[in-house]
Structures are given as structure tokens and as C-alpha cells.
N, C-alpha and C. Protein backbone atom coordinates (compact mmCIF):
# COMPACT_ATOMS: atom_id res chain seq x y z
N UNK A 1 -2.46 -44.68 -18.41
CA UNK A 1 -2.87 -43.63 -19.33
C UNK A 1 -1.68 -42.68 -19.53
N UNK A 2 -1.07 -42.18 -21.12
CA UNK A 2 0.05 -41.48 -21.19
C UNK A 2 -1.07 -40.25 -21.12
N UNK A 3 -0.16 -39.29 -21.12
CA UNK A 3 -0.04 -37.79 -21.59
C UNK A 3 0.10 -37.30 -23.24
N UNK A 4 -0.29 -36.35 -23.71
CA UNK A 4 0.00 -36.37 -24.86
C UNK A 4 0.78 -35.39 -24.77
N UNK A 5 1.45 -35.07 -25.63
CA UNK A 5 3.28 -34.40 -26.12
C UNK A 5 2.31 -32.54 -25.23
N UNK A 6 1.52 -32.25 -26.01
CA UNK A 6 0.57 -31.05 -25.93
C UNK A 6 0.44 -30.84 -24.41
N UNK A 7 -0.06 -31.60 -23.40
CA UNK A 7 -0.56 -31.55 -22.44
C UNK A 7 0.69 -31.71 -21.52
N UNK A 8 1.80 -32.23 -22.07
CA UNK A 8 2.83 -32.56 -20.78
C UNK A 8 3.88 -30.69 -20.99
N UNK A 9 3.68 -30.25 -22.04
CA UNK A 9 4.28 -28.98 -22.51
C UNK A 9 3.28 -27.86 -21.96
N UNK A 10 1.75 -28.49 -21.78
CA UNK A 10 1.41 -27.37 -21.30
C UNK A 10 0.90 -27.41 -19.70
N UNK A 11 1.16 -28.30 -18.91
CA UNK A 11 1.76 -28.60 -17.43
C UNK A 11 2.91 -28.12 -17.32
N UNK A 12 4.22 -28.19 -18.18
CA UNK A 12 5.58 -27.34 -17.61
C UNK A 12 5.61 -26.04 -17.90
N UNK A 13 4.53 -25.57 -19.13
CA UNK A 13 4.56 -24.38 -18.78
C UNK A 13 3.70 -23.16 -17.14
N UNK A 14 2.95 -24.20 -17.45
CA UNK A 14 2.32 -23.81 -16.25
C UNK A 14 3.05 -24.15 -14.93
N UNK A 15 3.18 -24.86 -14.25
CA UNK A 15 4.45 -25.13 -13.59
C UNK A 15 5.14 -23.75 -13.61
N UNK A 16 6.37 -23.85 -14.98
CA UNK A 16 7.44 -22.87 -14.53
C UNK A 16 6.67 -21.67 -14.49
N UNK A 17 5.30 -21.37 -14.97
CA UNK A 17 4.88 -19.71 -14.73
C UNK A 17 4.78 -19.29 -12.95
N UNK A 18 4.19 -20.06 -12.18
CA UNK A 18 3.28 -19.83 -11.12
C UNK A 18 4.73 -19.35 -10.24
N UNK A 19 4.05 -19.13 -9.49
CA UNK A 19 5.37 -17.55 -8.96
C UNK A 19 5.80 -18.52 -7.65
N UNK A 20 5.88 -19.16 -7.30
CA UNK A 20 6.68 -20.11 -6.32
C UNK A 20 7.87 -21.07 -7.14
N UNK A 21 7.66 -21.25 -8.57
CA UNK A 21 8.46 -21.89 -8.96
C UNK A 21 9.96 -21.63 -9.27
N UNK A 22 10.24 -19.97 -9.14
CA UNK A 22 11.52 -19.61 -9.08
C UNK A 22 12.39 -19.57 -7.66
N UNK A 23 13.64 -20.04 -7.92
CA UNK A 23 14.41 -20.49 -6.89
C UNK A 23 13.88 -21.57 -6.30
N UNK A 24 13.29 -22.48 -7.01
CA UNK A 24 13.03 -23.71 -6.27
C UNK A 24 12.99 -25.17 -7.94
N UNK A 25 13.57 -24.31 -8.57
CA UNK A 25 14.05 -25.35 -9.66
C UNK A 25 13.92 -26.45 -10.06
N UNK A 26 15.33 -26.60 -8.55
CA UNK A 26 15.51 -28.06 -8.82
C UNK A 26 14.27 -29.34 -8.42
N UNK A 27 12.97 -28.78 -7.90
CA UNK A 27 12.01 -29.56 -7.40
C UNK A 27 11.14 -30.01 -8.64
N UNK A 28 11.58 -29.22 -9.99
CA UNK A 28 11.08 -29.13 -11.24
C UNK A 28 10.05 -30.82 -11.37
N UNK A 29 10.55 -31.48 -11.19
CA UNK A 29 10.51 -33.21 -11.43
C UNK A 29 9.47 -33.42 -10.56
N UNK A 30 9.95 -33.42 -9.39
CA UNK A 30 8.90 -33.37 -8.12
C UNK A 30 7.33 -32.52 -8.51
N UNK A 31 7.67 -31.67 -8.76
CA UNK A 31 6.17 -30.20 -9.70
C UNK A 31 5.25 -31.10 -10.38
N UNK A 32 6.23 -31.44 -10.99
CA UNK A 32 5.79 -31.91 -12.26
C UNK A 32 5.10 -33.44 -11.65
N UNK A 33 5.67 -33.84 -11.75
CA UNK A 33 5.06 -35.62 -11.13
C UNK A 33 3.65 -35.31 -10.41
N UNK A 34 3.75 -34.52 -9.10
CA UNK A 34 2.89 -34.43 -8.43
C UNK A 34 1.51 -33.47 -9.19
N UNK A 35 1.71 -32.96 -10.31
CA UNK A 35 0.54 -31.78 -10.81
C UNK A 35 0.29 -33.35 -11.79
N UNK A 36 0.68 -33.99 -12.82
CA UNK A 36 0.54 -34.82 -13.72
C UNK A 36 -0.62 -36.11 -12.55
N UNK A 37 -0.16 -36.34 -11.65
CA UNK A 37 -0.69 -37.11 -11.31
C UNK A 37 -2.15 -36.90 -10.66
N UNK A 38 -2.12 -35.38 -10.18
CA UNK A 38 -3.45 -34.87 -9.57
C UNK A 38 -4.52 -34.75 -10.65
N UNK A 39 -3.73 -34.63 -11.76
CA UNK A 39 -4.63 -33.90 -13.14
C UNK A 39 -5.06 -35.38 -14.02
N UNK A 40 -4.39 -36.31 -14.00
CA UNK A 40 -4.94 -37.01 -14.93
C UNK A 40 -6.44 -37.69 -15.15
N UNK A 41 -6.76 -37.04 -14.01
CA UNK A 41 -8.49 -37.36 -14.21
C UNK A 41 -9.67 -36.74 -15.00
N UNK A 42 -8.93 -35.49 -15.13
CA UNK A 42 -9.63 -34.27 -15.53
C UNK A 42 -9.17 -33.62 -17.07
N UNK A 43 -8.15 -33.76 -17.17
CA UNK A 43 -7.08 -34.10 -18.39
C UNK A 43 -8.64 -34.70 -19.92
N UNK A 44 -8.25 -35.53 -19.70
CA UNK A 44 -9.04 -35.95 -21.02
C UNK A 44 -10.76 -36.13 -20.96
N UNK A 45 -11.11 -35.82 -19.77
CA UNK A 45 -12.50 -35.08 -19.38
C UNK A 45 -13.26 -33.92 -19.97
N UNK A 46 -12.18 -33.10 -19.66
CA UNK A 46 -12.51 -31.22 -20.39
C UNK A 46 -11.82 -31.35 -21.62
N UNK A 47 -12.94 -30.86 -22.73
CA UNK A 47 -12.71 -30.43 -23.48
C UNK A 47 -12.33 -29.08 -24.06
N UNK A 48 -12.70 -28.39 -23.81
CA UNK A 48 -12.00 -26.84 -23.88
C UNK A 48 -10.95 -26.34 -23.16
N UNK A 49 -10.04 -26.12 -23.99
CA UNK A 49 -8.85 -25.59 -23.81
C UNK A 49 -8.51 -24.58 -22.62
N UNK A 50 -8.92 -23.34 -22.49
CA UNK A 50 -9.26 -22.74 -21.44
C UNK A 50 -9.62 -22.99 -20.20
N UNK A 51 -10.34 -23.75 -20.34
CA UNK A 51 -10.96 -24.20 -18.91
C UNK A 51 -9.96 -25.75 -18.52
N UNK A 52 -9.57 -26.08 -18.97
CA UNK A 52 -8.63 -27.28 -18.68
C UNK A 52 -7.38 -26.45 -18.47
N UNK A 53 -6.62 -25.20 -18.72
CA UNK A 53 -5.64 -24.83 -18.68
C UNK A 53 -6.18 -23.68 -17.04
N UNK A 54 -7.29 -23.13 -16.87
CA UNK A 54 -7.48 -23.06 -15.50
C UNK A 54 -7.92 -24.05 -14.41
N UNK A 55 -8.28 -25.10 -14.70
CA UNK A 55 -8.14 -26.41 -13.96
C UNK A 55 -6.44 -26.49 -13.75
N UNK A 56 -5.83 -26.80 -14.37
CA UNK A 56 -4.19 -27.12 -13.93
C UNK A 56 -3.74 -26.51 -13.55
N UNK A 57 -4.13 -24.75 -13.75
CA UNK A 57 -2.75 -23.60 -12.91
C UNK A 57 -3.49 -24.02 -11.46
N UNK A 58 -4.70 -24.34 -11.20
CA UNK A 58 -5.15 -24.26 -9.67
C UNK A 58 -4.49 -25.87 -9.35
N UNK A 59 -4.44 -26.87 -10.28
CA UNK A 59 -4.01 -28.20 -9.56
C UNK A 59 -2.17 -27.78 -9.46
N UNK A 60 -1.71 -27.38 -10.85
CA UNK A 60 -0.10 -26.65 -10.25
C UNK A 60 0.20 -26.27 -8.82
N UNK A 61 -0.57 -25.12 -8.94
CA UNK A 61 -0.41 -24.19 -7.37
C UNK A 61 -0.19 -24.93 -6.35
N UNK A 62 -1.56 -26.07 -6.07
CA UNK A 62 -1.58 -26.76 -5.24
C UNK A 62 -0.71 -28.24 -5.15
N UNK A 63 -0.29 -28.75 -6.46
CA UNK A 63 0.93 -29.49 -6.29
C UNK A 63 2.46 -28.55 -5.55
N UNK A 64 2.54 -27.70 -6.31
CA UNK A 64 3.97 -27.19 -5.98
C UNK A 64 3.43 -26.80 -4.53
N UNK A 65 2.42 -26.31 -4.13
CA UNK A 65 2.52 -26.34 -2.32
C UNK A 65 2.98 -27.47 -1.89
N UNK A 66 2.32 -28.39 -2.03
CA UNK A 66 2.24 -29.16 -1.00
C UNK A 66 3.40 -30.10 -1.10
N UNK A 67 4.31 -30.01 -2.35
CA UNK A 67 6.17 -30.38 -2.53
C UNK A 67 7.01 -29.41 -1.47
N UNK A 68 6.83 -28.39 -1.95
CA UNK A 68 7.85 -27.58 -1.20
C UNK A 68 7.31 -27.31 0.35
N UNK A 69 5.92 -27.84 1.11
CA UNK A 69 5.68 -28.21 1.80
C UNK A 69 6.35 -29.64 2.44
N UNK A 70 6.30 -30.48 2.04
CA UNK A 70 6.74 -31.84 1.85
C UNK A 70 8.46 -31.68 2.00
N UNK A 71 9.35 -31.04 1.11
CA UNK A 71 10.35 -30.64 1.19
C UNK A 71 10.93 -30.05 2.47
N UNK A 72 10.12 -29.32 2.93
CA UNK A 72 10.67 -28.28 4.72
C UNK A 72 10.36 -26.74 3.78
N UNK A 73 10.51 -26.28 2.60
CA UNK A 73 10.41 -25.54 2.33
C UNK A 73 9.49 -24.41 2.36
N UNK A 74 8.47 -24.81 2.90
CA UNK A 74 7.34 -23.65 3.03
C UNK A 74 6.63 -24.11 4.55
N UNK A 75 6.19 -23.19 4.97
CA UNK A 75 5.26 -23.80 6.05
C UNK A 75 4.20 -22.73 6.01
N UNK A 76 2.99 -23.66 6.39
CA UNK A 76 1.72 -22.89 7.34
C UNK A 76 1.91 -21.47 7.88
N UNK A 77 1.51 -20.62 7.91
CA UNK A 77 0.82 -19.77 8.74
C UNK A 77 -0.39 -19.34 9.16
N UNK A 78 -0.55 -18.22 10.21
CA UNK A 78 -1.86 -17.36 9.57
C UNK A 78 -2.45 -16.65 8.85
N UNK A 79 -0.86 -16.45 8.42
CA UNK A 79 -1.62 -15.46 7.13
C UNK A 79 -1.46 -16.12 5.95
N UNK A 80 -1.05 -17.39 5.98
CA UNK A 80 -0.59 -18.02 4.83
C UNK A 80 0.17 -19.15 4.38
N UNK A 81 1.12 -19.16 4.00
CA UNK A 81 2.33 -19.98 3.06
C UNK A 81 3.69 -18.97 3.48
N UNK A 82 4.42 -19.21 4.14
CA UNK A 82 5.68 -18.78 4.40
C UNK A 82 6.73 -19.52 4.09
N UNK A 83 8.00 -18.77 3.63
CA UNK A 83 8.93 -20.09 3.28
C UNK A 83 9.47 -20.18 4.46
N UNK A 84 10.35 -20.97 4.28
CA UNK A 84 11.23 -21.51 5.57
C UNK A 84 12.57 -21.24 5.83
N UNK A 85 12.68 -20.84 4.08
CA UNK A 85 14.59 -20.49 4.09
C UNK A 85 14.67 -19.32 5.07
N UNK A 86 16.10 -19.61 5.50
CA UNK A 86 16.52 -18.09 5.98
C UNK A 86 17.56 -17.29 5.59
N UNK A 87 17.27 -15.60 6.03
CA UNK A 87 17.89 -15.05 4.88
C UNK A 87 19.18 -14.93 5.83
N UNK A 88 20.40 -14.92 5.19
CA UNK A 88 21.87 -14.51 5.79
C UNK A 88 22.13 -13.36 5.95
N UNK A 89 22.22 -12.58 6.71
CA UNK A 89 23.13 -11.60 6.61
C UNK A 89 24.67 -11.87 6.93
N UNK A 90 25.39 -10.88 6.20
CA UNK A 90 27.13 -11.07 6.62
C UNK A 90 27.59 -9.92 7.44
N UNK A 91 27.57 -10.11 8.37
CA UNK A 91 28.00 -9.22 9.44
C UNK A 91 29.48 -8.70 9.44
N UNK A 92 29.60 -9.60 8.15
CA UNK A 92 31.46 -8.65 7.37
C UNK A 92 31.62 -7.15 6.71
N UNK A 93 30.10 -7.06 6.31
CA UNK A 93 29.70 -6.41 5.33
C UNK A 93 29.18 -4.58 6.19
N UNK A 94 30.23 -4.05 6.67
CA UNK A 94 29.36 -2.79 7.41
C UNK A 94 29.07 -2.16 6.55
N UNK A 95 29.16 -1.20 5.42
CA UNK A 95 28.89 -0.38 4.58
C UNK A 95 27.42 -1.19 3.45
N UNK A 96 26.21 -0.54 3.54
CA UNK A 96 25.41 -0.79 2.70
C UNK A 96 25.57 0.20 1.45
N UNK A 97 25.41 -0.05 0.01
CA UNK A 97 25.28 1.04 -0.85
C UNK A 97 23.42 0.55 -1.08
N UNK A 98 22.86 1.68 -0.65
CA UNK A 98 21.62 1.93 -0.98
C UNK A 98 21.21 2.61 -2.29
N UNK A 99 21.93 2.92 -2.80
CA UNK A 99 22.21 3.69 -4.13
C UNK A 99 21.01 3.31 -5.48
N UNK A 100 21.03 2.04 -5.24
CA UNK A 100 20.84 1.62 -6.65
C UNK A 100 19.40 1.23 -6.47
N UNK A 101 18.93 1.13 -5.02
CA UNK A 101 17.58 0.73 -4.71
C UNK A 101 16.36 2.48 -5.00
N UNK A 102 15.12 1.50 -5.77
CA UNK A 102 14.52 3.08 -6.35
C UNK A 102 13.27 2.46 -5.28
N UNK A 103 12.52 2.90 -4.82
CA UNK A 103 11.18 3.06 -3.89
C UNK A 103 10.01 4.43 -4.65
N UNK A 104 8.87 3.01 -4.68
CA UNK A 104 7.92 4.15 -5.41
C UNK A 104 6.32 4.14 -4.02
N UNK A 105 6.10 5.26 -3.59
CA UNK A 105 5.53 5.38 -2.72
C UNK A 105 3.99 6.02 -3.32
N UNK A 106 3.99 5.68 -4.53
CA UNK A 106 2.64 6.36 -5.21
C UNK A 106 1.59 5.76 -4.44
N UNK A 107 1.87 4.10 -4.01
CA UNK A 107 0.87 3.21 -3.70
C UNK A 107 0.37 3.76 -2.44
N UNK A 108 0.82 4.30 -1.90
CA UNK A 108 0.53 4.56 -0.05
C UNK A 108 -0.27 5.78 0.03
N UNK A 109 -1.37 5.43 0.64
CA UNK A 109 -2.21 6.69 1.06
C UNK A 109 -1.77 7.19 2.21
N UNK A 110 -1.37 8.52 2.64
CA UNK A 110 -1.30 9.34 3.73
C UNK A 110 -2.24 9.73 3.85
N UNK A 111 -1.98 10.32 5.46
CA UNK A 111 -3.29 10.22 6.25
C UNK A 111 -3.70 11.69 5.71
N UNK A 112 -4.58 11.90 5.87
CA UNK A 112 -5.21 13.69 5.77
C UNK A 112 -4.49 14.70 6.77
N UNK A 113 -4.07 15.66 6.24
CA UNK A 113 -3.20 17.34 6.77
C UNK A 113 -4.82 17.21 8.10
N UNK A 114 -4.17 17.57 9.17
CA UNK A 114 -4.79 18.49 10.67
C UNK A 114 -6.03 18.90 10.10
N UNK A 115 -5.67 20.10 8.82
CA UNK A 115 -6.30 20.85 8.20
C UNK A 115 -7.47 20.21 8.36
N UNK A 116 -7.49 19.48 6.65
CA UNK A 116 -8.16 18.63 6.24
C UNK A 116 -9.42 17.93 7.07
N UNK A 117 -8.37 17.37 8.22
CA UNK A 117 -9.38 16.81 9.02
C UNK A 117 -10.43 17.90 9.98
N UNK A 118 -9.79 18.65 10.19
CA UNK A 118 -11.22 19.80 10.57
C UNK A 118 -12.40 20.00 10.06
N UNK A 119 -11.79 20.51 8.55
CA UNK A 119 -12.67 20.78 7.45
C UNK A 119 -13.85 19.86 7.69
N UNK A 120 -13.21 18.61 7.30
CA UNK A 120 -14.42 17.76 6.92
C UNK A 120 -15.12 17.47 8.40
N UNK A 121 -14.70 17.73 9.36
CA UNK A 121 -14.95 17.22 10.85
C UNK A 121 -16.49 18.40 10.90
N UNK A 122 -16.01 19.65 10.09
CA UNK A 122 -17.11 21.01 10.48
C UNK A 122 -18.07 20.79 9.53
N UNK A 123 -17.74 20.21 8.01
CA UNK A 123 -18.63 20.14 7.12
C UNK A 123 -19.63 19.21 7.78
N UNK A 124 -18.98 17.67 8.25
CA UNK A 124 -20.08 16.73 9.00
C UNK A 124 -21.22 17.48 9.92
N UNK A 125 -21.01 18.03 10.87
CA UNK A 125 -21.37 18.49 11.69
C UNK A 125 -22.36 19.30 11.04
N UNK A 126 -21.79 20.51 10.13
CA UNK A 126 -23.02 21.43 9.31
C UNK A 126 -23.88 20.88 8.84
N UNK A 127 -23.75 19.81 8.39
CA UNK A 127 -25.13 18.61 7.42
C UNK A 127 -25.29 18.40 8.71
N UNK A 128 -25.21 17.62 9.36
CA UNK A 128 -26.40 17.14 10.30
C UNK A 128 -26.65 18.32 11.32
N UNK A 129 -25.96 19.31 11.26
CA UNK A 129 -27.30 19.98 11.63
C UNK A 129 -27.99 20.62 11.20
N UNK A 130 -28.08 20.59 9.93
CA UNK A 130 -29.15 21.22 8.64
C UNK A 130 -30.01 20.03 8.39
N UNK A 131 -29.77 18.96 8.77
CA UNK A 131 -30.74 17.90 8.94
C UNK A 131 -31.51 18.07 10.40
N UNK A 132 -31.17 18.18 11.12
CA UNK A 132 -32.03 18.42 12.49
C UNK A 132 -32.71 19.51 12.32
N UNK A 133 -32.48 20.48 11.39
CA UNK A 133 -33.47 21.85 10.97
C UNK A 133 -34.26 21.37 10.62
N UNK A 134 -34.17 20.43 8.80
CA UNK A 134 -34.74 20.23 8.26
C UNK A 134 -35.60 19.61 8.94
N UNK A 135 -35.31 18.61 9.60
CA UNK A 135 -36.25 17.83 10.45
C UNK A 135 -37.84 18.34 11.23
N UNK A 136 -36.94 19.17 12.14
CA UNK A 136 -37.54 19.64 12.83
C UNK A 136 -38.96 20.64 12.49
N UNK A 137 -38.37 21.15 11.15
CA UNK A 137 -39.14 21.51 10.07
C UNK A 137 -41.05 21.02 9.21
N UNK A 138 -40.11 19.82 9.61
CA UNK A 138 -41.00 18.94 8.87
C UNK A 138 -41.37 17.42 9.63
N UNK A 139 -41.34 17.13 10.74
CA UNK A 139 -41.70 16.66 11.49
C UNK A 139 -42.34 14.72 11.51
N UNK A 140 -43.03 15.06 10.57
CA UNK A 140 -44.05 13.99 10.05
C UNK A 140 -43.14 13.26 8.78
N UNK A 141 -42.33 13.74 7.74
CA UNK A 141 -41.46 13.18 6.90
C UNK A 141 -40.61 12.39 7.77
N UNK A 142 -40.30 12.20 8.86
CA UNK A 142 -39.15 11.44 9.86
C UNK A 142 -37.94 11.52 8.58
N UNK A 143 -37.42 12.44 8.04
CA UNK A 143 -36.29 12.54 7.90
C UNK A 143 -34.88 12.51 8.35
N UNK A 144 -34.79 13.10 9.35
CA UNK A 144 -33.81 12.66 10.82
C UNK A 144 -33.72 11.06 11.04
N UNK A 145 -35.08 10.24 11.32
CA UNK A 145 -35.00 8.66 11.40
C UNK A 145 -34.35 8.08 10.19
N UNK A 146 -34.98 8.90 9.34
CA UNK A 146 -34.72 8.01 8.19
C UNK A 146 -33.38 8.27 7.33
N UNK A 147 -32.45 8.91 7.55
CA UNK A 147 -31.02 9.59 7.59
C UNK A 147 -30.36 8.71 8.79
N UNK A 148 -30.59 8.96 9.57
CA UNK A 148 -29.77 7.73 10.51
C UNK A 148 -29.72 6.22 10.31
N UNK A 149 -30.95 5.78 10.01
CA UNK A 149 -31.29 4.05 9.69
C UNK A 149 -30.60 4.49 8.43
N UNK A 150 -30.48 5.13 7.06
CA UNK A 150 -29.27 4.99 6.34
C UNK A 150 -27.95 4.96 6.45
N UNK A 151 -27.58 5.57 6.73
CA UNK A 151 -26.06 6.26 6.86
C UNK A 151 -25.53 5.37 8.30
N UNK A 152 -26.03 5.82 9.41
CA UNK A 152 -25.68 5.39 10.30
C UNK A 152 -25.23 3.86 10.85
N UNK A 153 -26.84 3.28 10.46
CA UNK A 153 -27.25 1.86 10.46
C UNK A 153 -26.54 1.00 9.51
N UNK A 154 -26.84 1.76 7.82
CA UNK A 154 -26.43 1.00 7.14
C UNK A 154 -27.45 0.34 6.29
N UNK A 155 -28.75 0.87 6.62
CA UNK A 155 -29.90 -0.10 6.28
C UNK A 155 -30.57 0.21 4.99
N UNK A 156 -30.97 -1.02 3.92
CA UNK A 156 -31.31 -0.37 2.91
C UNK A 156 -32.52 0.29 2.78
N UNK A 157 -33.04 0.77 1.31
CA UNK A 157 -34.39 1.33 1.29
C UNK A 157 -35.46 0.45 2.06
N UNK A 158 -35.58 -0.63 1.55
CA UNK A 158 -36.30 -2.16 1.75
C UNK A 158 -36.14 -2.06 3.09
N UNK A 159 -34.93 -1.98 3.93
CA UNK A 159 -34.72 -2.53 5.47
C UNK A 159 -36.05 -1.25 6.18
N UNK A 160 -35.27 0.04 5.65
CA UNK A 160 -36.14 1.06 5.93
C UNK A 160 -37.40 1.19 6.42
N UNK A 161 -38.05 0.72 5.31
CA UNK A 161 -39.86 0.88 4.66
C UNK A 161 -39.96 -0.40 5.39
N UNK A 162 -39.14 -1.50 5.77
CA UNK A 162 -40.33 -2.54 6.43
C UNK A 162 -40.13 -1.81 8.21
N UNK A 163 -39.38 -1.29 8.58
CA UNK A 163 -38.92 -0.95 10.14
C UNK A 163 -40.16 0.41 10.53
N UNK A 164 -40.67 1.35 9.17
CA UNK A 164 -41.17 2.39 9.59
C UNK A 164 -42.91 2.31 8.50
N UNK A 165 -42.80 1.42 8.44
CA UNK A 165 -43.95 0.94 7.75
C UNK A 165 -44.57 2.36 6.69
N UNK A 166 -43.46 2.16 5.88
CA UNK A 166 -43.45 3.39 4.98
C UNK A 166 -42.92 2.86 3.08
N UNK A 167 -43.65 3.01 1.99
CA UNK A 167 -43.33 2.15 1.18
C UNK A 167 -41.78 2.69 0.83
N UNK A 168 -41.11 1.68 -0.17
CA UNK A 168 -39.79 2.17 -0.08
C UNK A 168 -39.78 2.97 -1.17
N UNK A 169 -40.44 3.65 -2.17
CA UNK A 169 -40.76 4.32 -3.14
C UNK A 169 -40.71 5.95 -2.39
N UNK A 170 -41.14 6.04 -1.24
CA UNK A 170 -41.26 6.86 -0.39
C UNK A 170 -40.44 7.05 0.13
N UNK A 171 -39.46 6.36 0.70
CA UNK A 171 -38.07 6.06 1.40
C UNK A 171 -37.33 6.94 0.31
N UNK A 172 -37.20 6.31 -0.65
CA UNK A 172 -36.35 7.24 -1.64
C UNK A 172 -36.78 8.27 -2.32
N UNK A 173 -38.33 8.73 -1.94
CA UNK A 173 -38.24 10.14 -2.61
C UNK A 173 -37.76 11.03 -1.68
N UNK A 174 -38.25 10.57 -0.11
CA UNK A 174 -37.59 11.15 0.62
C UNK A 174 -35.81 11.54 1.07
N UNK A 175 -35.48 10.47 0.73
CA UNK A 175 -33.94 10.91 0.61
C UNK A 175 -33.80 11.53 0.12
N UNK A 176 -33.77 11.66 -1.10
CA UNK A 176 -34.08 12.43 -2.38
C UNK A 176 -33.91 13.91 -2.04
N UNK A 177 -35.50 13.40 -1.83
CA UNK A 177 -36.06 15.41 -1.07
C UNK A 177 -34.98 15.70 0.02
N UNK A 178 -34.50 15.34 1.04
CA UNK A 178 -34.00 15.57 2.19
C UNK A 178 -32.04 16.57 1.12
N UNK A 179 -31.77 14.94 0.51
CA UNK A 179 -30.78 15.67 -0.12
C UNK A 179 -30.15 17.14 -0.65
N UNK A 180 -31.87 16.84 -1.44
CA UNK A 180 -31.91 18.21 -1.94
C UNK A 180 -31.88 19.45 -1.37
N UNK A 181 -32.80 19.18 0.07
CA UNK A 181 -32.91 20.67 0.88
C UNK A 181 -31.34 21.05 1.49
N UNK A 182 -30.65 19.85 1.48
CA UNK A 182 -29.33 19.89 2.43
C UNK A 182 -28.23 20.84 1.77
N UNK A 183 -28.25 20.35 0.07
CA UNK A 183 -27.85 20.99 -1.13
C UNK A 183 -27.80 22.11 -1.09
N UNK A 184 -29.10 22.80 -0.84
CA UNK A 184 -29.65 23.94 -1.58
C UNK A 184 -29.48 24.89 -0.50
N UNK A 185 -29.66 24.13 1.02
CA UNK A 185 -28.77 25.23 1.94
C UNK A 185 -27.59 25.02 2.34
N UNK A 186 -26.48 24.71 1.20
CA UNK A 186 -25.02 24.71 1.09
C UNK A 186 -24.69 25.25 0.09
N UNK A 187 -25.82 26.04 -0.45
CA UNK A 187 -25.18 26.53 -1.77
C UNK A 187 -24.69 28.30 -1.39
């Protein structure tokens, strides 16, 4: 079974897109052979364009692994796909110019100022114990239970109402209500 002109142009493009394929070039042939041959089953199967062009970037991917696998070039890990090359340093070279390198640190969350962390350490503390008021308040609403099996636990309305045999319509007016009183003595 050939290839048609269409389908072998749109395997090398795919190929040269997928982000392992730079600096490894010359395996171009190898890519290629091994994605053509995984795909030709599926190739004149799918009809829609789209979905045959995400069928091949996933059969690509997994050809060009398992070449530059095959090659020595990549290996296994735990976290992954590692290459194998190694990088040189020239120990001729004492002077680095760092100059030209720009670093953008927008991405990185820092941790919260001392401050910060008080704040919110005293605010926690003030809600729950305006919940143990409230509670205590009101006794029979098990608001306190039912604030902990949320938040604490993790548990939904549903988990709630079947644990305290309470409907879950109730569960959430009560949150609700509880919210509100917590609100209204923080205002």
C-alpha cells in the first residue's frame, strides 16, 4: 500500500513539528519510516482530516521515542524521557558573560510575608471560633459537625446528609445560614 503525495507531506510535517525532533535531524528517515509504518493502518481508515492528523502527532511522538530510544539517545526515567547526551563544559573557559541571559520570574509564587501568615493564621482561628459560638448557640442545627465533615473532611452535601441522616437540601441551607451568621459577625 503507497502513501499518497498529501499524507507523506503531512507525516513530515508532523514529524519536524513535535519538539524532540530538533537536534536530532539526522534521524529524519528513521522518524519517518518508523511513524509511516505504525500509521498505515489507520491512514486510509479515518476519514476526517483532523482526527487522522491527531492520530499521527500521537503515532509521531511515539515513533520518534522509541528511535531515539533505539539510537542510545533518550532513556527511561521516573519522571520520564531523558536524553542521554551529555552536556560539555570547557574548563578553558573561566569568565562567564551572563549579560545577555534575561530571567522572567513572574511564573514563581513566593511564599507569603511573616505578616501575612499571621493575619490569615488569626482570621482562621476568629471563624472557627465564631463557629463554636454559633454552635453552641444553636445546638440542634449541628453546625460545628457539619462545618467540619465539610471543610475538614472534605465531604460533600450528599456524603453529609447520608452520615447525619439529614436531607441534603438542609445540609445546604444550613451552610448557607451558618455562612451567613459568620459574615455578619465580621462585619
Amino acid at each position: 500500500m503507497e502513501l499518497a503525495q498529501e499524507k507523506i507531506d503531512l507525516i513530515s510535517n508532523i514529524i519536524k513539528s513535535d519538539r524532540k525532533y530538533p537536534n536530532n535531524e539526522d534521524l529524519y528517515d528513521d522518524f519517518f519510516n518508523e511513524t509511516c509504518q505504525r500509521s498505515m493502518s489507520i491512514i486510509n481508515a479515518i476519514d476526517n482530516e483532523a482526527t487522522l492528523t491527531a492520530y499521527l502527532k500521537r503515532i509521531a511522538t511515539t515513533s520518534i521515542i522509541n528511535v531515539l530510544k533505539d539510537s542510545g539517545r533518550l532513556q527511561r526515567t521516573r519522571a520520564g524521557y531523558m536524553s542521554t547526551k551529555e552536556v560539555i563544559f570547557d574548563n578553558q573557559e573561566k569568565e562567564i558573560d551572563y549579560s545577555s541571559i534575561n530571567i522572567n520570574y513572574s511564573s514563581i509564587k513566593l511564599p507569603k510575608t511573616p505578616e501575612e501568615i499571621v493575619i490569615q493564621k488569626d482570621i482562621l482561628k476568629f471563624v472557627s471560633q465564631t463557629i463554636v459560638k454559633i454552635d453552641s448557640e444553636d445546638p440542634e442545627k449541628q453546625y460545628l459537625n457539619i462545618y467540619k465533615l465539610r471543610y475538614d473532611k472534605g465531604m460533600t452535601q450528599k456524603e453529609i446528609s447520608e452520615e447525619l441522616e439529614i436531607s441534603q437540601s438542609e445540609i445546604s441551607k444550613r451552610l448557607y445560614k451558618l455562612m451567613d451568621k459568620v459574615k455578619e459577625i465580621l462585619k
